[in-house]
Protein backbone atom coordinates (compact mmCIF):
# COMPACT_ATOMS: atom_id res chain seq x y z
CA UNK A 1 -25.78 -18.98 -25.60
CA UNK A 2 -22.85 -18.01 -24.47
CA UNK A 3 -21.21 -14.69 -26.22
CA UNK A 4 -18.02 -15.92 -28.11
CA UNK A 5 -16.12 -13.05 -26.77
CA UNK A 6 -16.41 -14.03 -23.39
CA UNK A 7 -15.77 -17.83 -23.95
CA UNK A 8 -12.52 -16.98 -25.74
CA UNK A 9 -11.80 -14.50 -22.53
CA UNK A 10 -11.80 -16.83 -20.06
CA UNK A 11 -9.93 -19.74 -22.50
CA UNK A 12 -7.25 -17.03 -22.07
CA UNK A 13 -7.20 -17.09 -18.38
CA UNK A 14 -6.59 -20.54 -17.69
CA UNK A 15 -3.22 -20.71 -17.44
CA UNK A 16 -3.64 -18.35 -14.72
CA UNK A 17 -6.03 -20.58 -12.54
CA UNK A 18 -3.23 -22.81 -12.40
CA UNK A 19 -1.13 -19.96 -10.26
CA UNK A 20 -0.94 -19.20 -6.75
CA UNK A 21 -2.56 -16.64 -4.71
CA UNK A 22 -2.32 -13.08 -3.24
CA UNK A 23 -4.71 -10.19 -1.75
CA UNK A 24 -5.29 -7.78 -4.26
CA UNK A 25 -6.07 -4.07 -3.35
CA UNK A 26 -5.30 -1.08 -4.75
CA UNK A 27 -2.71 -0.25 -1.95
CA UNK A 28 -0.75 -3.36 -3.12
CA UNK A 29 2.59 -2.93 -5.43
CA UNK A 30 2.48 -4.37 -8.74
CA UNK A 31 -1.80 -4.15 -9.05
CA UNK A 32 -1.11 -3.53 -12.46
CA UNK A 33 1.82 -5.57 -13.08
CA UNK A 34 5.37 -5.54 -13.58
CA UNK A 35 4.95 -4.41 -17.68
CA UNK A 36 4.70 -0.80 -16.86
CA UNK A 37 1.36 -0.60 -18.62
CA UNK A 38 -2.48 -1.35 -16.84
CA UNK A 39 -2.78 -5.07 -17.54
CA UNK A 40 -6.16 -6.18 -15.89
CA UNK A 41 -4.97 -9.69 -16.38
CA UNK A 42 -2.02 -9.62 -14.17
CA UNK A 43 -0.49 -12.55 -12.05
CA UNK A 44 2.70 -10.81 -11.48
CA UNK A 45 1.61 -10.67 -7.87
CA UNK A 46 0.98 -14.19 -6.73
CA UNK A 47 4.64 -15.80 -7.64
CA UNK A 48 5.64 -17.89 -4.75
CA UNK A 49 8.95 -17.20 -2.92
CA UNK A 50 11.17 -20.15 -2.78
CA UNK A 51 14.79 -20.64 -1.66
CA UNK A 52 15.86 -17.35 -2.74
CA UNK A 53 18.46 -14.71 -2.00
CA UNK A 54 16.75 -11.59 0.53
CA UNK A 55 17.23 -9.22 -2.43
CA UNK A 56 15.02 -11.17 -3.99
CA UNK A 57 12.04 -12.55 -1.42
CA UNK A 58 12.30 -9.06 0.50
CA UNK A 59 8.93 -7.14 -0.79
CA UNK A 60 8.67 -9.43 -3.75
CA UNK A 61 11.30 -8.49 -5.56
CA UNK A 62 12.38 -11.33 -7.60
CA UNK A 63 9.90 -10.16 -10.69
CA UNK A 64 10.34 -6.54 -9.99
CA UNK A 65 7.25 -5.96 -7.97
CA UNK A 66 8.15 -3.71 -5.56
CA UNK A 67 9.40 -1.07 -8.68
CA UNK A 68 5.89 -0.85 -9.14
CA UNK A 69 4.02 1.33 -6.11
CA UNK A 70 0.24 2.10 -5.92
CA UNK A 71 -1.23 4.80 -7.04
CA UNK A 72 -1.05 8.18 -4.90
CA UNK A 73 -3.52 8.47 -2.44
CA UNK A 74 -4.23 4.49 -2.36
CA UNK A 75 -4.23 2.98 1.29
CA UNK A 76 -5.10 -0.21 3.10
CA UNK A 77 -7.14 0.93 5.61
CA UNK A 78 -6.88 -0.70 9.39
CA UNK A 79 -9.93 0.51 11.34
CA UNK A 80 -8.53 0.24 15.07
CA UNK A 81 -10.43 -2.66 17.08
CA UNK A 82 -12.31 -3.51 13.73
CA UNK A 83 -11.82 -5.64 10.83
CA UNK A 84 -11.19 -5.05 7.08
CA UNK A 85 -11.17 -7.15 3.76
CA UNK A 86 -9.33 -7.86 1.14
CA UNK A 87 -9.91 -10.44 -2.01
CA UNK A 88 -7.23 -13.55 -2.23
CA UNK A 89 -7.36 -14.07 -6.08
CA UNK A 90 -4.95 -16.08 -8.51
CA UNK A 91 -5.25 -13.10 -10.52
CA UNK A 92 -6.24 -9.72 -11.04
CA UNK A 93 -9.03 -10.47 -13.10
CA UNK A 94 -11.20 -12.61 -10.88
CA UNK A 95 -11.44 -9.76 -8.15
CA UNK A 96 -13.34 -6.16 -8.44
CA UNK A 97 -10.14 -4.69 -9.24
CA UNK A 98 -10.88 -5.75 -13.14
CA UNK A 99 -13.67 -5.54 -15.61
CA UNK A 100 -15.71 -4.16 -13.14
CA UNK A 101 -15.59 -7.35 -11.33
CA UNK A 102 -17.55 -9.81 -14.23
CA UNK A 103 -15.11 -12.55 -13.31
CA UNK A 104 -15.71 -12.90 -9.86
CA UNK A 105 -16.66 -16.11 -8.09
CA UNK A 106 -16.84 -17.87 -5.05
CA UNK A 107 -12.85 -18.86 -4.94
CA UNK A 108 -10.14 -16.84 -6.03
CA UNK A 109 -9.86 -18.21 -9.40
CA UNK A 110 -13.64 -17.11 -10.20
CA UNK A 111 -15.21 -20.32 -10.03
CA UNK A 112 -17.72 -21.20 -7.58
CA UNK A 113 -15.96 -25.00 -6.63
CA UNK A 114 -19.27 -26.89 -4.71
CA UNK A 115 -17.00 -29.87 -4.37
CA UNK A 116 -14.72 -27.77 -1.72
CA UNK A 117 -17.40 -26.76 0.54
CA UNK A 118 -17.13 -30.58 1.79
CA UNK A 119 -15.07 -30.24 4.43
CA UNK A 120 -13.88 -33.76 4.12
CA UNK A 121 -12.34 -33.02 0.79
CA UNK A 122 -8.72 -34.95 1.17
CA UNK A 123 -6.88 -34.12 -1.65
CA UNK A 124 -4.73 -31.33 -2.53
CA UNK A 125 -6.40 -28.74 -4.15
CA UNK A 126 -4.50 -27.39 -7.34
CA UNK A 127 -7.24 -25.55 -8.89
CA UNK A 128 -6.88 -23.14 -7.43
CA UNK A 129 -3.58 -24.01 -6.07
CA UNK A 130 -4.29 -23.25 -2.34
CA UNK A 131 -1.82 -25.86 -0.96
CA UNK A 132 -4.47 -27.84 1.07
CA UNK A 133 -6.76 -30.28 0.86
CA UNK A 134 -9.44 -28.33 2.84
CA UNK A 135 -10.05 -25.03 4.33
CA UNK A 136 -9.49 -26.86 7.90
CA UNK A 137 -5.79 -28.04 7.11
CA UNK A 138 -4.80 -24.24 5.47
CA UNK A 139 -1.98 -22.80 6.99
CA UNK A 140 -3.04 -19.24 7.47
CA UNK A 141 -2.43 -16.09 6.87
CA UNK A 142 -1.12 -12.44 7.97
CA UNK A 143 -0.75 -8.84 7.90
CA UNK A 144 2.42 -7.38 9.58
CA UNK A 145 3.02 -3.92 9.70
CA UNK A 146 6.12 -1.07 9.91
CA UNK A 147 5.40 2.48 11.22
CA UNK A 148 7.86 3.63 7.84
CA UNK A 149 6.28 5.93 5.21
CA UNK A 150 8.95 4.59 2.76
CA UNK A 151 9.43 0.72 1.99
CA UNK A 152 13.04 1.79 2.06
CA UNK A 153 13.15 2.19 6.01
CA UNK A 154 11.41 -1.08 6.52
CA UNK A 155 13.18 -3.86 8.20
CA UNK A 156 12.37 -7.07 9.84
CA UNK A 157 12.93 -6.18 12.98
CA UNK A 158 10.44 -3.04 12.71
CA UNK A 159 7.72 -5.84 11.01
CA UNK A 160 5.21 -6.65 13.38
CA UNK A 161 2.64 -9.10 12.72
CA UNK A 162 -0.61 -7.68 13.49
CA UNK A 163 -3.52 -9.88 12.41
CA UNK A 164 -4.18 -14.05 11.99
CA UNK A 165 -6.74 -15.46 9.73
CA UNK A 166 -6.66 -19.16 10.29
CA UNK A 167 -8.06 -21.59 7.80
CA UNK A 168 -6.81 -19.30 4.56
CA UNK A 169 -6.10 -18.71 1.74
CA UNK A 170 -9.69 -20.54 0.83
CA UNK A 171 -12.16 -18.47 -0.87
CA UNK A 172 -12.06 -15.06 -2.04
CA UNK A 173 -13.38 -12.71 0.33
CA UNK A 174 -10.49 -12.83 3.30
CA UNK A 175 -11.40 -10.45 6.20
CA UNK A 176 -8.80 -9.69 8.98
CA UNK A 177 -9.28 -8.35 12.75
CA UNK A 178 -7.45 -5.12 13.82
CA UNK A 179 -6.09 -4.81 17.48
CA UNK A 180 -7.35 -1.77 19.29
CA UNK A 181 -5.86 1.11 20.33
CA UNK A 182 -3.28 0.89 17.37
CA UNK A 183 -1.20 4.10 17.04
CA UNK A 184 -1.96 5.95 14.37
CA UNK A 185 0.57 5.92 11.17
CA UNK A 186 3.29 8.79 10.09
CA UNK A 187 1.36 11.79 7.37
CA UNK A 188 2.73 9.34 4.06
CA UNK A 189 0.91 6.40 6.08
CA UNK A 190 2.62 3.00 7.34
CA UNK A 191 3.99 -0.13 5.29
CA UNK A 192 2.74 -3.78 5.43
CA UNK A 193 3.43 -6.74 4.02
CA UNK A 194 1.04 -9.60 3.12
CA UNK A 195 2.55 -13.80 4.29
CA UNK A 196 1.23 -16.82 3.51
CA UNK A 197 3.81 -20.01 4.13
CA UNK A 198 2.48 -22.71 2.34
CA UNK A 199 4.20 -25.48 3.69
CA UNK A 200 2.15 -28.37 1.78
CA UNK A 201 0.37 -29.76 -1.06
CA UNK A 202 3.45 -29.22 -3.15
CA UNK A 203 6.77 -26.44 -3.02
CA UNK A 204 7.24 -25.59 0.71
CA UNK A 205 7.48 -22.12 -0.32
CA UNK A 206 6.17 -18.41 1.33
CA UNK A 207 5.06 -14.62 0.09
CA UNK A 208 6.14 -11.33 1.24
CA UNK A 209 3.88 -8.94 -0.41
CA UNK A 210 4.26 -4.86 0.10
CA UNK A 211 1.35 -2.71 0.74
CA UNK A 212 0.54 1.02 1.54
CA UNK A 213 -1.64 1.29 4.20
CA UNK A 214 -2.86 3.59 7.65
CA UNK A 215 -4.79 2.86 10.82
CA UNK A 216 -8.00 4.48 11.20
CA UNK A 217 -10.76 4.99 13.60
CA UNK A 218 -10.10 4.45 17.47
CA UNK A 219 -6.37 4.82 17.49
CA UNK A 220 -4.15 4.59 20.53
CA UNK A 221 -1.00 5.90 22.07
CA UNK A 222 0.73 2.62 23.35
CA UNK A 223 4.08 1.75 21.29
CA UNK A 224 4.20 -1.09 19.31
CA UNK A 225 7.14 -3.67 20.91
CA UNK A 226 10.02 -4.61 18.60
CA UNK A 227 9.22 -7.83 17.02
CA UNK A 228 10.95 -11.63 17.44
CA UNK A 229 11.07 -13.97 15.44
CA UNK A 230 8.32 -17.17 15.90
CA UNK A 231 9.62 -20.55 17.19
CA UNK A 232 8.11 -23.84 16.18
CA UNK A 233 5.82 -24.95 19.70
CA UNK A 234 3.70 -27.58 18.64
CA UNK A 235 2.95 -29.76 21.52
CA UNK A 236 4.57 -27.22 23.88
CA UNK A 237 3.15 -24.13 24.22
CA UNK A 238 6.09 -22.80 26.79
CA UNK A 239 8.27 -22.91 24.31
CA UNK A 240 6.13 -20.40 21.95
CA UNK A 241 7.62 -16.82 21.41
CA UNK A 242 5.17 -14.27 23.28
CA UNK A 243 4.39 -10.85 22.59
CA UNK A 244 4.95 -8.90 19.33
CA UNK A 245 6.61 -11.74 16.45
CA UNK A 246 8.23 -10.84 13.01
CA UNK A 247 6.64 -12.46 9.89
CA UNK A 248 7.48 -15.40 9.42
CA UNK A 249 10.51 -16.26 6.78
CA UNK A 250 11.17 -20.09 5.44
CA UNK A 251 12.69 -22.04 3.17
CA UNK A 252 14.82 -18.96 1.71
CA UNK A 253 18.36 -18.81 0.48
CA UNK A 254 19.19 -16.50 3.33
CA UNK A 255 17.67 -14.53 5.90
CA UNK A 256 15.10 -17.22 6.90
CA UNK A 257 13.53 -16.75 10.93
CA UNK A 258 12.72 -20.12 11.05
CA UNK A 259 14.35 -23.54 10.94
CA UNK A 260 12.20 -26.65 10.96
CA UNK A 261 13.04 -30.32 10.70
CA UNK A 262 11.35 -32.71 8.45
CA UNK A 263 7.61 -33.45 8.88
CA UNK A 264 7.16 -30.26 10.70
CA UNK A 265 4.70 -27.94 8.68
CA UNK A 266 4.54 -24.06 10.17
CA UNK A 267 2.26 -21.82 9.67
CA UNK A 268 0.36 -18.55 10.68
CA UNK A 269 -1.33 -20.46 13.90
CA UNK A 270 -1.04 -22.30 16.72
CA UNK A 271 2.00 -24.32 16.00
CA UNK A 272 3.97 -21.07 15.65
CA UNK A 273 2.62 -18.90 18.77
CA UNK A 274 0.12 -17.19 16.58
CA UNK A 275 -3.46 -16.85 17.54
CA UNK A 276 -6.61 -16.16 15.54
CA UNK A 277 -7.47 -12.60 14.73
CA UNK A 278 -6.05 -9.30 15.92
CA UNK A 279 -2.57 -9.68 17.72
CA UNK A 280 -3.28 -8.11 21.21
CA UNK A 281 0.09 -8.44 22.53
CA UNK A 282 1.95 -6.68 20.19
CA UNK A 283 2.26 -3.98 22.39
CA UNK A 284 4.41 -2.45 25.03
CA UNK A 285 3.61 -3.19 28.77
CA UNK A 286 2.17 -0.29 30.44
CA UNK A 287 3.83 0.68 33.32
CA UNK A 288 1.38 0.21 36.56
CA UNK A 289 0.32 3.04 39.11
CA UNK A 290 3.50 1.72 41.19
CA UNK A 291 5.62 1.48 39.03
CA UNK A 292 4.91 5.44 37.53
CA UNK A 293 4.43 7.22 41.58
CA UNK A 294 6.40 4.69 43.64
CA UNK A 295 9.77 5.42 44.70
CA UNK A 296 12.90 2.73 43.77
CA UNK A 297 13.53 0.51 46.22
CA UNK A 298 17.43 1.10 46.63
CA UNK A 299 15.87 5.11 47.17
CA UNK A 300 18.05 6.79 49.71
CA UNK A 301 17.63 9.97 51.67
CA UNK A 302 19.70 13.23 50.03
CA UNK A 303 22.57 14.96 51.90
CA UNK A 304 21.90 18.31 53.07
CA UNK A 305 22.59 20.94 50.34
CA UNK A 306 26.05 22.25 50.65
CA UNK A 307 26.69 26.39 51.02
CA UNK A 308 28.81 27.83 47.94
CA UNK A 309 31.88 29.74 49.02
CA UNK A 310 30.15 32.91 48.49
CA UNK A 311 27.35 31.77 51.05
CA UNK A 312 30.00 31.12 53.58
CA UNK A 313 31.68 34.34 53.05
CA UNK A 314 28.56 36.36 53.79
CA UNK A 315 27.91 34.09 57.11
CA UNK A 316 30.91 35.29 58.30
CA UNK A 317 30.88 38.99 57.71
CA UNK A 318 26.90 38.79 59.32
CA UNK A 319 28.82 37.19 62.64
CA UNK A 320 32.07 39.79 62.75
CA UNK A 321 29.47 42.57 61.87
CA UNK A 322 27.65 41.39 65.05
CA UNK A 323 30.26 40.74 67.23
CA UNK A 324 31.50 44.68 66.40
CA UNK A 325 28.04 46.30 67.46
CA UNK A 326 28.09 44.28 70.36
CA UNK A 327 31.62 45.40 71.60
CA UNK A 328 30.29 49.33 71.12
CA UNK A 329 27.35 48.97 73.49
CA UNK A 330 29.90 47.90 76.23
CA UNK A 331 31.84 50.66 75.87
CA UNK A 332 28.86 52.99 76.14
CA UNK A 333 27.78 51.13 79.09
């Protein structure tokens, strides 16, 4: 039998199962909510973003979640040419992160769902509401990242997105790939910022989710390039943005980076320039042996250095001094 207390626990979660999703972590802002207090039942974190104003969208702030900061200390750690893992939940308490993890299940709303490991499930799923019908036709999913201690100093052109999961959100366990050779972070650590854009299977709408966190392990010295914004390329892959690319922003009041036309459904892959896993061309080019020892072409060969006027001076006493002891030996002779 199961123990009454529990039953009438998870009664009181199901409106939350209903919900969206996010990666929690204790680097994230609002872990614990938006109340002020530790509420290890907390949803604050997965409200969608939908045709809102950037002072509200930008780090989540439309329910005050970015007034909330994780705990001192708390990072996201990036392990430099490895991978790390976070848990996409519709709430805190189906991930480890509450009541020492008793909730946890398969998918992100604790349950262990059998009928969605057929991957020719064709309707949407709402339950948990990943906006897809399968884990093959999910939009994907990102990590960007600013080299800013403080979330103040962050901007979008200073975002770059750094890792891909394709075929997410799905179940709960999400793990990313980190490029190698990443720079390390500033002392106070590095910003990031969570998207999904779920652009079907109801609201067209996005998240923008704040997080502390640091590269570790095997980092680098090559400089991250500024980031551009991604251009929709599906069916022509010439026309996709290359190199480092901004999150991506849709279906906002203002400050959307991307403008689509009906029927076309972005998303963190393909149809938006964005490959699976780490981001390997976020970086700066190197320059090549040539270009660092090589002279310029248009090089051209330096005058002679010119005297000073003192230099000059002294030439000429050296040559009336001369002429003077020459003029004595004749008159000897």
């Amino acid at each position: 039998m199961i123990p009454f207390i529990t039953v009438s626990f998870a009664l009181a979660l199901v409106p939350a199962i209903q919900a969206h999703m996010a990666p929690y972590h204790s680097s994230m802002w609002c872990l614990n909510g938006t109340s002020g207090q530790d509420n290890q039942n907390t949803n604050d974190a997965v409200n969608p973003l939908y045709m809102l104003p950037k002072s509200q969208w930008w780090m989540h702030a439309n329910n005050n979640c970015d007034k909330f900061p994780p705990a001192p200390g708390k990072f996201l750690e990036l392990p430099a040419g490895k991978s790390f893992t976070v848990e996409i939940a519709t709430n805190r308490a189906f991930t480890s992160y509450s009541y020492d993890g008793r909730f946890v299940g398969t998918f992100g709303d604790g349950q262990a769902h059998p009928e969605l490991e057929d991957p020719a499930h064709s309707t949407c799923v709402t339950s948990p509401n990943l906006h897809t019908e399968n884990a093959t036709r999910a939009t994907g999913t990102a990590f960007a990242i600013s080299y800013n201690s403080n979330i103040e100093d962050v901007t979008m052109e200073n975002l770059v997105t750094f890792t891909v999961r394709y075929h997410t959100p799905w179940k709960l366990l999400t793990t990313y790939d980190v490029p190698a050779g990443m720079p390390p972070c500033p002392a106070g650590g590095c910003i990031c910022v969570w998207g999904w854009v779920a652009s079907h299977c109801g609201q067209p709408n996005m998240y923008f989710l704040p997080y502390r966190c640091k590269v570790t392990g095997n980092t680098g010295t090559r400089r991250i390039a500024q980031p551009k914004p991604a251009t929709y390329c599906e069916g022509d892959q010439t026309k996709c943005v290359r190199g480092a690319k901004q999150p991506i922003i849709w279906n906002q009041a203002e400050g959307s980076n991307l403008i689509t036309t009906p029927g076309q459904l972005p998303g963190y892959n393909m149809k938006l320039g964005f490959a699976d896993g780490a981001q390997n061309d976020i970086f700066e080019p190197e320059p090549t042996p040539s270009q660092s020892t090589a002279a310029p072409s248009n090089t051209t060969v330096a005058d002679p250095p010119t005297r000073s006027a003192l230099e000059c001076l002294g030439m000429k006493a050296v040559k009336v001094l001369d002429k003077r002891r020459l003029h004595r030996r004749w008159i000897k002779l």
